[in-house]
Protein backbone atom coordinates (compact mmCIF):
# COMPACT_ATOMS: atom_id res chain seq x y z
CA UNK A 1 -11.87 -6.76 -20.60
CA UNK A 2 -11.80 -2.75 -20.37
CA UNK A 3 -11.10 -0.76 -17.51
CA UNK A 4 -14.78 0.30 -17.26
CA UNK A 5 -16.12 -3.55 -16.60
CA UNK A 6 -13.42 -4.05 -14.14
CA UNK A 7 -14.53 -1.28 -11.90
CA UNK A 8 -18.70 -2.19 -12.35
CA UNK A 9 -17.14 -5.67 -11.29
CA UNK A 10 -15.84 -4.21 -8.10
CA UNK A 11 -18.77 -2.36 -7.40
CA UNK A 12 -21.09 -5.52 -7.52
CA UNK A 13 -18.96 -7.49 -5.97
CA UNK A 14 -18.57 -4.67 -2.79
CA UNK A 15 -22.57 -4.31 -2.80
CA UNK A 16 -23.05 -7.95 -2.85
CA UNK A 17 -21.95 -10.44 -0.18
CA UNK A 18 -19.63 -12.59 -2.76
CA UNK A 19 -16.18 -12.99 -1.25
CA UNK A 20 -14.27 -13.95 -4.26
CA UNK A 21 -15.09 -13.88 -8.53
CA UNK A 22 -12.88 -14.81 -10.94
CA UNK A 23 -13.21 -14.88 -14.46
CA UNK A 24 -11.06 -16.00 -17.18
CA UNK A 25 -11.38 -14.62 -21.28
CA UNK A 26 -8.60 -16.36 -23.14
CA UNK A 27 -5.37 -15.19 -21.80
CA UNK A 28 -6.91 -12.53 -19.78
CA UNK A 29 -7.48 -13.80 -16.03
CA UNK A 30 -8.56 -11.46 -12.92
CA UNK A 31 -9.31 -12.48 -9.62
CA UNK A 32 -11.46 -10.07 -7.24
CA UNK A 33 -11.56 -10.91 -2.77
CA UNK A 34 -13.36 -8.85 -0.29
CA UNK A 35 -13.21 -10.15 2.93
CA UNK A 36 -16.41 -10.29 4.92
CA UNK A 37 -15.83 -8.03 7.53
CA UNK A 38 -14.93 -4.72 5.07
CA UNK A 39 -18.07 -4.84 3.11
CA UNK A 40 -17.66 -2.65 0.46
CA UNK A 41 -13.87 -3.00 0.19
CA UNK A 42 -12.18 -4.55 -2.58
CA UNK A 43 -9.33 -6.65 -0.95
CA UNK A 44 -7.21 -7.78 -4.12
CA UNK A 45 -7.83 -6.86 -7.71
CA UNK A 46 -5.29 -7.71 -10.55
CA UNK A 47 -5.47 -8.67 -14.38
CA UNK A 48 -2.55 -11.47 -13.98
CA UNK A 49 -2.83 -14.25 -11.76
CA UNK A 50 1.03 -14.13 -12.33
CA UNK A 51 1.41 -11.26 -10.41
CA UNK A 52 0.22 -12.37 -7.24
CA UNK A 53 3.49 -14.53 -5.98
CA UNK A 54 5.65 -11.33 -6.49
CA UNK A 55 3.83 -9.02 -3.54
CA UNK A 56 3.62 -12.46 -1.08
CA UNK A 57 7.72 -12.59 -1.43
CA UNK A 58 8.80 -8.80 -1.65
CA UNK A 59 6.07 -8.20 1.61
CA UNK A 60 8.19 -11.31 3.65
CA UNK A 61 11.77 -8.99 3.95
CA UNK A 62 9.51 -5.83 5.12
CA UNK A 63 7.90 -7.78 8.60
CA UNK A 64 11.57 -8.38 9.90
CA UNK A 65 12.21 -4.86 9.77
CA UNK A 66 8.82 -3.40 12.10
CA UNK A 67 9.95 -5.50 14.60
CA UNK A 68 14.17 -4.80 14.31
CA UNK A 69 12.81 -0.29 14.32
CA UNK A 70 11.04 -0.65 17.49
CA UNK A 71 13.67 -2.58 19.24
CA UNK A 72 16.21 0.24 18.52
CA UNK A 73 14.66 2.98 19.79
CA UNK A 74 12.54 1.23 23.21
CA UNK A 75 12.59 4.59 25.18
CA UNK A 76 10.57 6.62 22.13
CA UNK A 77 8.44 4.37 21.52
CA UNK A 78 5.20 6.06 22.71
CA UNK A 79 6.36 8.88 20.18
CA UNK A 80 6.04 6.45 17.44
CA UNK A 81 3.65 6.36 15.04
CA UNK A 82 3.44 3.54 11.84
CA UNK A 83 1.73 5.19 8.48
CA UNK A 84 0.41 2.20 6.81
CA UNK A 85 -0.20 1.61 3.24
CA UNK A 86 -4.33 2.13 2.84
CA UNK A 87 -4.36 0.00 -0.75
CA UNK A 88 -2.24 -2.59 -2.15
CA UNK A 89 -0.30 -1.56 -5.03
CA UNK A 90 3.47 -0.54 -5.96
CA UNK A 91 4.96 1.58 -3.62
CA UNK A 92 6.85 4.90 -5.22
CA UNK A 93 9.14 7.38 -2.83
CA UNK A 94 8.99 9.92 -5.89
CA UNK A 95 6.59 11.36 -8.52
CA UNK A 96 8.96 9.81 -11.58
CA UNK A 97 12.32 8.25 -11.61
CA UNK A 98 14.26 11.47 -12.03
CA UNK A 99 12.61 13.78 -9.31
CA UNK A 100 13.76 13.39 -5.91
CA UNK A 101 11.87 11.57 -2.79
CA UNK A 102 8.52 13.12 -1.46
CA UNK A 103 10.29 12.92 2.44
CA UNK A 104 13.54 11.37 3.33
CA UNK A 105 14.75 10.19 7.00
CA UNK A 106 15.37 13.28 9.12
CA UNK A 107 12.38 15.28 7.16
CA UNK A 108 9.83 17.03 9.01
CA UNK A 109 6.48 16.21 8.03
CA UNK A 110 2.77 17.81 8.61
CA UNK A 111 -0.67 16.98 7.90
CA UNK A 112 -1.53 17.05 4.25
CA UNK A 113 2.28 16.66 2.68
CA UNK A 114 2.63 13.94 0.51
CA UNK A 115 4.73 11.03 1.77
CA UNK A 116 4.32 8.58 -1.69
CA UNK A 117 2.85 7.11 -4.50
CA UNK A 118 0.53 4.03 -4.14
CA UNK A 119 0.07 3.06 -7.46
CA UNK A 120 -2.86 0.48 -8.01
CA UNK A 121 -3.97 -0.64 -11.48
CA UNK A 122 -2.71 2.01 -13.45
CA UNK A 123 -4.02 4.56 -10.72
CA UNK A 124 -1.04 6.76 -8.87
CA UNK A 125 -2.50 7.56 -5.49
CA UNK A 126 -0.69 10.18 -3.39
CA UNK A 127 -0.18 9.62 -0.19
CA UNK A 128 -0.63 12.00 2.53
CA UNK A 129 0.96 12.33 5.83
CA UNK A 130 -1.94 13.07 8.93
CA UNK A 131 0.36 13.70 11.53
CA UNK A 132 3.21 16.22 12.15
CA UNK A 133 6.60 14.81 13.01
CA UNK A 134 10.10 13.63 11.52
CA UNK A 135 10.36 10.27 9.40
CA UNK A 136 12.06 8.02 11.08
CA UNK A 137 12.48 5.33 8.93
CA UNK A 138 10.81 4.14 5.39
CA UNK A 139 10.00 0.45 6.12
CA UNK A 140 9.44 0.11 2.37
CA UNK A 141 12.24 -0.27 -0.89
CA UNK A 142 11.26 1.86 -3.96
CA UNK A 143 9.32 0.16 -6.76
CA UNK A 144 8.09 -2.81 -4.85
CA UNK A 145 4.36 -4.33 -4.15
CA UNK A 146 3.18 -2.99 -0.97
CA UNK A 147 -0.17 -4.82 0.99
CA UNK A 148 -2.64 -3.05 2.22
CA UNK A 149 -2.20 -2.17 5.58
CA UNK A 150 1.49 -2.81 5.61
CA UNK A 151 3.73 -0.15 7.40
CA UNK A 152 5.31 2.13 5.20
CA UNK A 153 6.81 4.69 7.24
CA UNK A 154 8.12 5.25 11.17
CA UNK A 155 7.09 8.92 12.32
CA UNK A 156 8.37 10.19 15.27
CA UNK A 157 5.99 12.51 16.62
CA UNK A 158 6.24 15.92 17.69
């Protein structure tokens, strides 16, 4: 199936009120899910059914640490602010493997610097920060799946 079909597949699916659609062509499987209450927002899109265990497992070691960040620092944390991932995909600190991190902890950041790379079926998405502050913490390791949703970085804000 080409790229092309994939993405007129999403776009039926978001207009239409299906939930779920998957379709199988030989060794080539995909699964699309919108939940019902985000019309018009693809919830999980993939061409291997194998590579949905790996984001359920590498997402489980990332909840323990929200909770661990905001115990730390009690007193701050009204100056706290979570930047969530808005798409699943793989999450990427840098723009290639030899180039250093968009932000490290300690960085000051401001609206409209870029934070990281989501990238989602082939697609690198930058990331961009909407808040000015200093990173905190990154809640997420390099090169792993990320949820949508899931918290990515702790800002503290200015």
């Amino acid at each position: 199936m080409e790229y092309k079909q994939i993405q007129e597949l999403v776009k039926m699916i978001n207009k239409s009120n299906i939930s779920e659609l998957s379709i199988k062509d030989g060794e080539f499987e995909i699964t699309i899910k919108q939940e019902n209450g985000l019309t018009g927002t693809p919830v999980y899109a993939a061409p291997m059914p194998m590579a949905m265990p790996a984001p359920v497992a590498a997402t489980a070691p990332v909840a323990p640490a929200t909770p661990a960040t905001t115990e730390a620092a009690p007193a701050s944390n009204d100056k706290l602010h979570t930047i969530k991932s808005p798409m699943i995909g793989t999450f990427y600190r840098s723009p290639s493997p030899d180039k250093p991190a968009f932000v490290n902890v300690g960085d000051e950041v401001k609206p409209g610097q870029t934070l990281c790379i989501v990238e989602a079926m082939k697609l690198f998405n930058e990331i961009e920060c909407e808040i000015s502050g200093k990173i905190v913490k990154v809640l997420v390791d390099e090169s792993t799946p990320i949820e949508y949703d899931q918290p990515m970085f702790l800002v503290e804000l200015n």
